[in-house]
N, C-alpha and C. Protein backbone atom coordinates (compact mmCIF):
# COMPACT_ATOMS: atom_id res chain seq x y z
N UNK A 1 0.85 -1.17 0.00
CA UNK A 1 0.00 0.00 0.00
C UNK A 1 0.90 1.24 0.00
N UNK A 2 0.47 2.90 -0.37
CA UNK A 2 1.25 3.57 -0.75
C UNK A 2 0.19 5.14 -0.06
N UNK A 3 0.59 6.24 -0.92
CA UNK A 3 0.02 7.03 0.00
C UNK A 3 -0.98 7.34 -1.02
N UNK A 4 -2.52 7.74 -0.86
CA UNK A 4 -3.42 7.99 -1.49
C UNK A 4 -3.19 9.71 -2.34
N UNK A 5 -3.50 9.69 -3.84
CA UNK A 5 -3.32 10.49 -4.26
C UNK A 5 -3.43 11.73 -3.28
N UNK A 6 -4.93 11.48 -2.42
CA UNK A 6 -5.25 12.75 -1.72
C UNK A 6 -4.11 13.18 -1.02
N UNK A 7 -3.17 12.27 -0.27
CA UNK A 7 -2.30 12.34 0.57
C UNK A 7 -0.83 13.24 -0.06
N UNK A 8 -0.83 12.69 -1.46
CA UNK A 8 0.36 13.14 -1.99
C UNK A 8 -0.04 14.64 -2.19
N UNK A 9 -0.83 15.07 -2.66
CA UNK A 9 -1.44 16.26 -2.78
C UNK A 9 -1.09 17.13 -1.75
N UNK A 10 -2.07 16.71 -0.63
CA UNK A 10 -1.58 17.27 0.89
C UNK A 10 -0.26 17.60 0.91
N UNK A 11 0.50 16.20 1.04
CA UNK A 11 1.94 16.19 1.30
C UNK A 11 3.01 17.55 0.76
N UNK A 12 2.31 17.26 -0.44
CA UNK A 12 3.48 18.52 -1.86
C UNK A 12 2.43 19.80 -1.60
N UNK A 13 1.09 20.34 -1.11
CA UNK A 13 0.80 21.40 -0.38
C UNK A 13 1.70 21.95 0.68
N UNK A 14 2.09 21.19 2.00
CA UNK A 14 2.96 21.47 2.57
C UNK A 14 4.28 21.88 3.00
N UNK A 15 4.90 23.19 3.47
CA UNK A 15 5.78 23.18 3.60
C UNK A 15 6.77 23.08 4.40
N UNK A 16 6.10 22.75 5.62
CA UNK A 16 6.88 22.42 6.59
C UNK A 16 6.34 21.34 7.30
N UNK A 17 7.35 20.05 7.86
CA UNK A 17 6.96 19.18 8.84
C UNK A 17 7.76 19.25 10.15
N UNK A 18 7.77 18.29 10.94
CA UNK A 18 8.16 17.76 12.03
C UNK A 18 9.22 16.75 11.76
N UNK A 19 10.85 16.39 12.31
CA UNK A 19 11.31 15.51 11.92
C UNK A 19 11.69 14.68 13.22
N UNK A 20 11.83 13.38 14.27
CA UNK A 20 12.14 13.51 15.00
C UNK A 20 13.19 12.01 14.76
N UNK A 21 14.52 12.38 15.28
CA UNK A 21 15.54 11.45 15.12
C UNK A 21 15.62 10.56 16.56
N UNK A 22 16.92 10.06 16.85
CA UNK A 22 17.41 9.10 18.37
C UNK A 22 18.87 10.05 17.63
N UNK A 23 19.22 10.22 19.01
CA UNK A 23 20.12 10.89 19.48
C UNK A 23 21.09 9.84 20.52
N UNK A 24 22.60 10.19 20.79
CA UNK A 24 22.92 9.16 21.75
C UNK A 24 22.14 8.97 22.79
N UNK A 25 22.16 8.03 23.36
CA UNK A 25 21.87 7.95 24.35
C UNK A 25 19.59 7.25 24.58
N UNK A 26 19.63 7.01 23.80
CA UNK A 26 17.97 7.03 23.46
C UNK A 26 17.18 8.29 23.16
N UNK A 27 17.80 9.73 23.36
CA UNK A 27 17.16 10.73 23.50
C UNK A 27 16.91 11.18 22.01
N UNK A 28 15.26 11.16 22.42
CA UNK A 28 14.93 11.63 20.98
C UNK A 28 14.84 13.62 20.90
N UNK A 29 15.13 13.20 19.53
CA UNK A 29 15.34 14.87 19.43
C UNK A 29 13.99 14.97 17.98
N UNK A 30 13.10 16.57 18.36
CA UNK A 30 12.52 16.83 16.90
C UNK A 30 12.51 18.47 17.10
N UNK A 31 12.65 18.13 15.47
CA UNK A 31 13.02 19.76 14.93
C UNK A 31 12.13 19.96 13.75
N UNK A 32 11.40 21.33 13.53
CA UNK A 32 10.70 21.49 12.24
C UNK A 32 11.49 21.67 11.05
N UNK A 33 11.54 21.08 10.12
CA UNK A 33 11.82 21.41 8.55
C UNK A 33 11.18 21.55 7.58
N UNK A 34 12.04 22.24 6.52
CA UNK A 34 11.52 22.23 5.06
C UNK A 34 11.77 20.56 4.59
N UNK A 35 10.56 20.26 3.79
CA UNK A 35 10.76 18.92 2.82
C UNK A 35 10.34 18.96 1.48
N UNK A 36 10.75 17.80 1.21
CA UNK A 36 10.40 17.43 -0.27
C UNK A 36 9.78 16.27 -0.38
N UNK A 37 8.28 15.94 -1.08
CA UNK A 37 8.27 14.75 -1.28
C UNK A 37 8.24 14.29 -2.69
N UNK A 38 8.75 13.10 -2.81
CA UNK A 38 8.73 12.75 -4.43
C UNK A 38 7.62 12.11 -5.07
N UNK A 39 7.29 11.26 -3.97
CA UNK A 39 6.19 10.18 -4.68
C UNK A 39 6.21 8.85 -3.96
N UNK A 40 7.89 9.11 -3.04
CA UNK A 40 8.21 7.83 -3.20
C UNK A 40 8.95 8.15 -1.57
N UNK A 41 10.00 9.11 -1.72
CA UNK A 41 10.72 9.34 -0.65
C UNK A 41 10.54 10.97 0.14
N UNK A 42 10.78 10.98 1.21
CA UNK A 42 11.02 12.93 1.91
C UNK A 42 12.31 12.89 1.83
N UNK A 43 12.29 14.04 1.89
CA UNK A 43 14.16 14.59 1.54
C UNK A 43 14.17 15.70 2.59
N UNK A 44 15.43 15.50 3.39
CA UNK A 44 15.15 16.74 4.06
C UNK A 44 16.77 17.44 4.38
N UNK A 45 16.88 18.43 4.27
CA UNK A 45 18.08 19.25 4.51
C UNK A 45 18.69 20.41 3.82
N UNK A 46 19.70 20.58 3.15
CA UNK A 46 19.59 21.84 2.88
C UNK A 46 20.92 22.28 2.10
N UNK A 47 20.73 22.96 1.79
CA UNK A 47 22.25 24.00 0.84
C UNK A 47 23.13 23.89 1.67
N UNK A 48 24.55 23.82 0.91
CA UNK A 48 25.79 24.11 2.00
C UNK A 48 26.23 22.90 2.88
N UNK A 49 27.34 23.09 3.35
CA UNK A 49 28.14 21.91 3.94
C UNK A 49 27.87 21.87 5.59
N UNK A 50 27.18 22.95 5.90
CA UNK A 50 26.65 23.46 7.17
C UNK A 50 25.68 22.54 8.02
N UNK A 51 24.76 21.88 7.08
CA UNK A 51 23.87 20.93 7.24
C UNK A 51 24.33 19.45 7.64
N UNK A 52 25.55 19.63 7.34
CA UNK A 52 26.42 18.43 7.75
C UNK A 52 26.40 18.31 9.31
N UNK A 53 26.59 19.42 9.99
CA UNK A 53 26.56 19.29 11.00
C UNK A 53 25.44 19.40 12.16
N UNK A 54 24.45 19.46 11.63
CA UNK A 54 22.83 19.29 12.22
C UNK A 54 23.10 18.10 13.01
N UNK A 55 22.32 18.21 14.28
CA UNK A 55 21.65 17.00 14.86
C UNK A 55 21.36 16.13 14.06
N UNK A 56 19.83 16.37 13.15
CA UNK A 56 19.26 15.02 12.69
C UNK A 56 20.33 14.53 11.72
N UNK A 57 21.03 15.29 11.11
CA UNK A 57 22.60 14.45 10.10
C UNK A 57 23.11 13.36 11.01
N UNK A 58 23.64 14.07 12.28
CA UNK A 58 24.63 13.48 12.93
C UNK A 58 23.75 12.09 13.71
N UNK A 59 22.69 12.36 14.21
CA UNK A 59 21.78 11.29 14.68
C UNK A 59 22.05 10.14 13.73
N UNK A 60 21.68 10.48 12.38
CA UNK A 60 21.13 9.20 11.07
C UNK A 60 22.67 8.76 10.92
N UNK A 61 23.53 9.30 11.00
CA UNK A 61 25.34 9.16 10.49
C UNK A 61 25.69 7.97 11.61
N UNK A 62 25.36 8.56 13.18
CA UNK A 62 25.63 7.68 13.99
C UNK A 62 24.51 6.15 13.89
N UNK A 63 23.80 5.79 13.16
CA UNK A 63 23.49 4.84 12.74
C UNK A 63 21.95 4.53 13.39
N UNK A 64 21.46 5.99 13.87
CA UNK A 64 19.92 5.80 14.67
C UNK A 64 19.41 6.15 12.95
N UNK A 65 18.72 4.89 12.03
CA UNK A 65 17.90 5.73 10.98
C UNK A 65 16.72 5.29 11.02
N UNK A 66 16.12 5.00 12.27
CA UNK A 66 14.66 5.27 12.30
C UNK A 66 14.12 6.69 12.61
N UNK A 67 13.62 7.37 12.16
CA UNK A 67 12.47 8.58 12.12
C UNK A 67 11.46 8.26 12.46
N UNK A 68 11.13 9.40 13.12
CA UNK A 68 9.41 9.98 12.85
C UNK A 68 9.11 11.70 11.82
N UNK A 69 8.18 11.57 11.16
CA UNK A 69 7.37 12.90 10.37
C UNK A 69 6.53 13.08 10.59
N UNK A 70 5.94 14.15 10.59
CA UNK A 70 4.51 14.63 11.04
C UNK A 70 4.59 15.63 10.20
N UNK A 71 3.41 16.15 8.99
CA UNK A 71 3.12 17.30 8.08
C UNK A 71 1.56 17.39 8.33
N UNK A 72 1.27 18.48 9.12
CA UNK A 72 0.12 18.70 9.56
C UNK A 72 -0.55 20.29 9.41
N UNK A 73 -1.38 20.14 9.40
CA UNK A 73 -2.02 22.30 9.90
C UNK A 73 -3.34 22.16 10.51
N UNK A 74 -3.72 23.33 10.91
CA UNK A 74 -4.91 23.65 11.53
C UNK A 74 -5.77 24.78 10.56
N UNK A 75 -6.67 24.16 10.03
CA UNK A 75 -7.35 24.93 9.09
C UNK A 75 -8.41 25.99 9.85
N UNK A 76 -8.55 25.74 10.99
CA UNK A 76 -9.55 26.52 11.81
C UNK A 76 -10.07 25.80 13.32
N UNK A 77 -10.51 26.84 14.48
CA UNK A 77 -10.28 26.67 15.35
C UNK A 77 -11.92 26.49 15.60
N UNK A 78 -12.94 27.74 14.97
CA UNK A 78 -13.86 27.04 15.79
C UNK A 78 -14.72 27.60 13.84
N UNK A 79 -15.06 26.15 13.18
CA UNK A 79 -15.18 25.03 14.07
C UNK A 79 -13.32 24.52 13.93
N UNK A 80 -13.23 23.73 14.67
CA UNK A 80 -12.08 22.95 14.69
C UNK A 80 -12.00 22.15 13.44
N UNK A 81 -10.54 22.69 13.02
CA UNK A 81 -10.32 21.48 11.52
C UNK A 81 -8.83 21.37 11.71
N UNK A 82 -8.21 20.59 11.49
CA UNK A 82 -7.36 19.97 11.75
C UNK A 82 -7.18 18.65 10.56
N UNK A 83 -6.05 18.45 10.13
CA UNK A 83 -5.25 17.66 9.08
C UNK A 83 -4.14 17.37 9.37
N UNK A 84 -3.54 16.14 8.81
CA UNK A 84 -2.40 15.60 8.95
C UNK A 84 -1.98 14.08 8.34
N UNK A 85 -0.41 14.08 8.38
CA UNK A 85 0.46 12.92 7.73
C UNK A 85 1.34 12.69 9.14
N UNK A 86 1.19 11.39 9.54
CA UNK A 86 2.12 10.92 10.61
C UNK A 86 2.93 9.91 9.76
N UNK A 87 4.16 10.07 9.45
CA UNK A 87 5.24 8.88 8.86
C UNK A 87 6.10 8.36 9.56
N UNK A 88 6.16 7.01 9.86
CA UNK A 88 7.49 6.30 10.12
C UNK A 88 7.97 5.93 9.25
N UNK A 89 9.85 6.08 9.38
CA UNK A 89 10.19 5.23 8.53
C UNK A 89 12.09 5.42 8.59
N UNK A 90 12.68 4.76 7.75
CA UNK A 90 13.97 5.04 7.63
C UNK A 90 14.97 5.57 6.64
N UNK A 91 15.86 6.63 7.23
CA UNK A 91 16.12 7.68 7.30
C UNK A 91 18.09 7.09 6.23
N UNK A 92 18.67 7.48 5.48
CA UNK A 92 19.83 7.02 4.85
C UNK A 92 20.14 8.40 4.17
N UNK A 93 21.58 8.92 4.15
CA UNK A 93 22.51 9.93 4.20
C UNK A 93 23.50 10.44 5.39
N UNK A 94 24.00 11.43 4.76
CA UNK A 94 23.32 12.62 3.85
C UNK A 94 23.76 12.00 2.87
N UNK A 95 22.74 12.65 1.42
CA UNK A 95 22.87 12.69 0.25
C UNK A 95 22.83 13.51 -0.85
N UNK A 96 24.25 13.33 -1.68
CA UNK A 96 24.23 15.06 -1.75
C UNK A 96 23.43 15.04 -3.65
N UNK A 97 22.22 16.32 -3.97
CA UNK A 97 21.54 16.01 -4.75
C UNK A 97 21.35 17.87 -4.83
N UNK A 98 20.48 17.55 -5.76
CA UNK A 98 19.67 19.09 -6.16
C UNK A 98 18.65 18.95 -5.21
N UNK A 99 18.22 20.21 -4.42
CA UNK A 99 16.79 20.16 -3.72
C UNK A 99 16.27 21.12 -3.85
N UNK A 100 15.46 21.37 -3.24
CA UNK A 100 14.26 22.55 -2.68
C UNK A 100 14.97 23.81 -2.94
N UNK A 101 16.51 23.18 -2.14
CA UNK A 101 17.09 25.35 -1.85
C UNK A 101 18.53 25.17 -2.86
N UNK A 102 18.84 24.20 -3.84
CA UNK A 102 19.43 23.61 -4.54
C UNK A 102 20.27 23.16 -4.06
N UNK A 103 21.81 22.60 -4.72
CA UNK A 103 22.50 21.72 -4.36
C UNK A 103 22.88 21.71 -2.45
N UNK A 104 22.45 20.33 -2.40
CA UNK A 104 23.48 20.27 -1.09
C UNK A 104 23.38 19.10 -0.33
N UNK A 105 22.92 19.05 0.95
CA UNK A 105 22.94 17.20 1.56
C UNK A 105 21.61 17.05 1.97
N UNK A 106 21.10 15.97 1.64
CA UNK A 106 19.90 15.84 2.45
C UNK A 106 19.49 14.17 3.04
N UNK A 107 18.77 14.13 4.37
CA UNK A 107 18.09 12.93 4.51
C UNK A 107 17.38 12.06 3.37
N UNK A 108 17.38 10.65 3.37
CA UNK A 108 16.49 10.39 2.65
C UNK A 108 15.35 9.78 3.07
N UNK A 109 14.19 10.15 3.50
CA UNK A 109 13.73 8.98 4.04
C UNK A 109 12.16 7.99 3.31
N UNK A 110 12.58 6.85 3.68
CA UNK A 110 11.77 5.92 3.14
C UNK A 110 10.30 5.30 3.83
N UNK A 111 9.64 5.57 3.29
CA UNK A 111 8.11 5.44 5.01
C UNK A 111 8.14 4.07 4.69
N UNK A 112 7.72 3.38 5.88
CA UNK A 112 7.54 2.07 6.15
C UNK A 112 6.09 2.08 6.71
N UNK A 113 5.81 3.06 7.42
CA UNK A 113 4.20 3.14 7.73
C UNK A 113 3.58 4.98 7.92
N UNK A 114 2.47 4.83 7.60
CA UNK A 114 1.85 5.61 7.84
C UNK A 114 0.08 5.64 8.38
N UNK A 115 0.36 7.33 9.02
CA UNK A 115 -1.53 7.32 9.33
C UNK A 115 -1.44 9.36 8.83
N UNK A 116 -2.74 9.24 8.43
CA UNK A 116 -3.16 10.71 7.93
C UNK A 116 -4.81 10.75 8.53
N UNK A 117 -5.13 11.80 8.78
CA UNK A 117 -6.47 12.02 8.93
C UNK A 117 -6.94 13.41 8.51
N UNK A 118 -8.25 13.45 7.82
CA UNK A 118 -8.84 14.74 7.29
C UNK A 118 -8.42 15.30 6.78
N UNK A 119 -7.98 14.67 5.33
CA UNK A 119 -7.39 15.20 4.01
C UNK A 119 -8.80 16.06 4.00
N UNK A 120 -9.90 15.94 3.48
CA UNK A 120 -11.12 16.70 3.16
C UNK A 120 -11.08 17.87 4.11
N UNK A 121 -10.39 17.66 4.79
CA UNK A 121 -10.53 19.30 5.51
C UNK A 121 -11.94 19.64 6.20
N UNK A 122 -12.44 18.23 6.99
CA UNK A 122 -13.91 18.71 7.23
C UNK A 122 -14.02 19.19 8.88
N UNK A 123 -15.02 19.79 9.53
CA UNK A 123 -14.71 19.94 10.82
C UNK A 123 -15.04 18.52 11.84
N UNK A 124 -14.83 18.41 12.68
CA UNK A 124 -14.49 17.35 13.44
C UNK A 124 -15.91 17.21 13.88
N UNK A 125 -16.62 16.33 14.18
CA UNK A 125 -17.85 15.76 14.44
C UNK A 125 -18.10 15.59 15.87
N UNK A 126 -18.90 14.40 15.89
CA UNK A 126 -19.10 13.85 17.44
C UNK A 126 -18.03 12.95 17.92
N UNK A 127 -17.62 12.30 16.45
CA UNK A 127 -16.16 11.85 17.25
C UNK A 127 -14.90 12.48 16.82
N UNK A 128 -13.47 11.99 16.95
CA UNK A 128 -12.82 12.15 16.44
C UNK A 128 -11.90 12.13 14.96
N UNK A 129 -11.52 12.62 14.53
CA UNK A 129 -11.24 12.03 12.61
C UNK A 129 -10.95 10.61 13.01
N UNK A 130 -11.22 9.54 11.98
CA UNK A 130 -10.87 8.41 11.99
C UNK A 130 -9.27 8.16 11.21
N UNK A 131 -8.37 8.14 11.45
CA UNK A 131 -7.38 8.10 10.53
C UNK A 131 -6.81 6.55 9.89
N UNK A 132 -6.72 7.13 8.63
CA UNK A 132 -6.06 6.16 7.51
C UNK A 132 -4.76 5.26 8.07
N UNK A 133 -4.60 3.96 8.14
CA UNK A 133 -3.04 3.22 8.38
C UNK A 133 -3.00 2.73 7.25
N UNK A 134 -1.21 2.76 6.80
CA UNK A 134 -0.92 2.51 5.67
C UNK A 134 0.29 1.78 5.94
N UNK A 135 0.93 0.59 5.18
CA UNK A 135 2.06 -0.14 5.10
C UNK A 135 2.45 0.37 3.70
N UNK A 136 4.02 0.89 3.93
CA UNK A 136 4.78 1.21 2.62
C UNK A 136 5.59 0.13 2.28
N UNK A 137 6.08 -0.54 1.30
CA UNK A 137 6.51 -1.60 0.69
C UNK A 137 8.06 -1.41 1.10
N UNK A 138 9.19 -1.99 1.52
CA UNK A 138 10.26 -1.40 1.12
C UNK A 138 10.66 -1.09 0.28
């Protein structure tokens, strides 16, 4: 299973997510970024040799490449609307490519699972959004 057109849509709407790495020690660390998605993979990082030395680089380098992503917004408060992409998955680089802010290093990461809820953008009901689970293929 893969991510529903609606999802990819969403996804390449967005410009900023949530990235959260393992750090020594078990300590997880998350930081917001710019991404890219392809279709297939998120890319995340940035121009310059500078990026080399980021946490989440140095996290995935030291050999933690499980992730978490989160690309979400709040479309409105009352009524309440709320959307989102929760991704797991694993994380390989840096890799150095053309991106977003052009050449330089970036994460690669590969989802292994996902959940999204209220692509439609509708307001929240009597219950809560029901959200989508998804298995990504390796």
């Amino acid at each position: 299973m893969s991510f529903t057109d609606e999802e990819i849509a969403y996804l390449r709407s967005q410009p900023v997510a949530r990235l959260a790495t393992v750090g020594a020690g078990g300590q997880p660390d998350v930081v917001p970024v710019a991404f890219e998605f392809d279709g297939t993979y998120f890319w995340v990082g940035g121009g310059g040799r500078s990026v080399l030395n980021t946490r989440k680089i140095r996290n995935v380098r030291s050999g933690h490449h499980q992730v978490a992503l989160v690309v979400d917004d709040m479309l409105s408060f009352e009524p309440f609307v709320a959307r989102g992409v929760r991704v797991y998955g694993r994380a390989e680089g840096p890799i150095e490519r053309m991106g977003m802010v052009g050449p330089g290093f970036y994460l690669r990461i590969k989802p292994t699972v996902s959940w999204s809820w209220n692509m439609a953008g509708d307001p929240v009901g009597e219950t809560w959004y029901e959200a989508r689970h998804a298995l990504h293929t390796p």
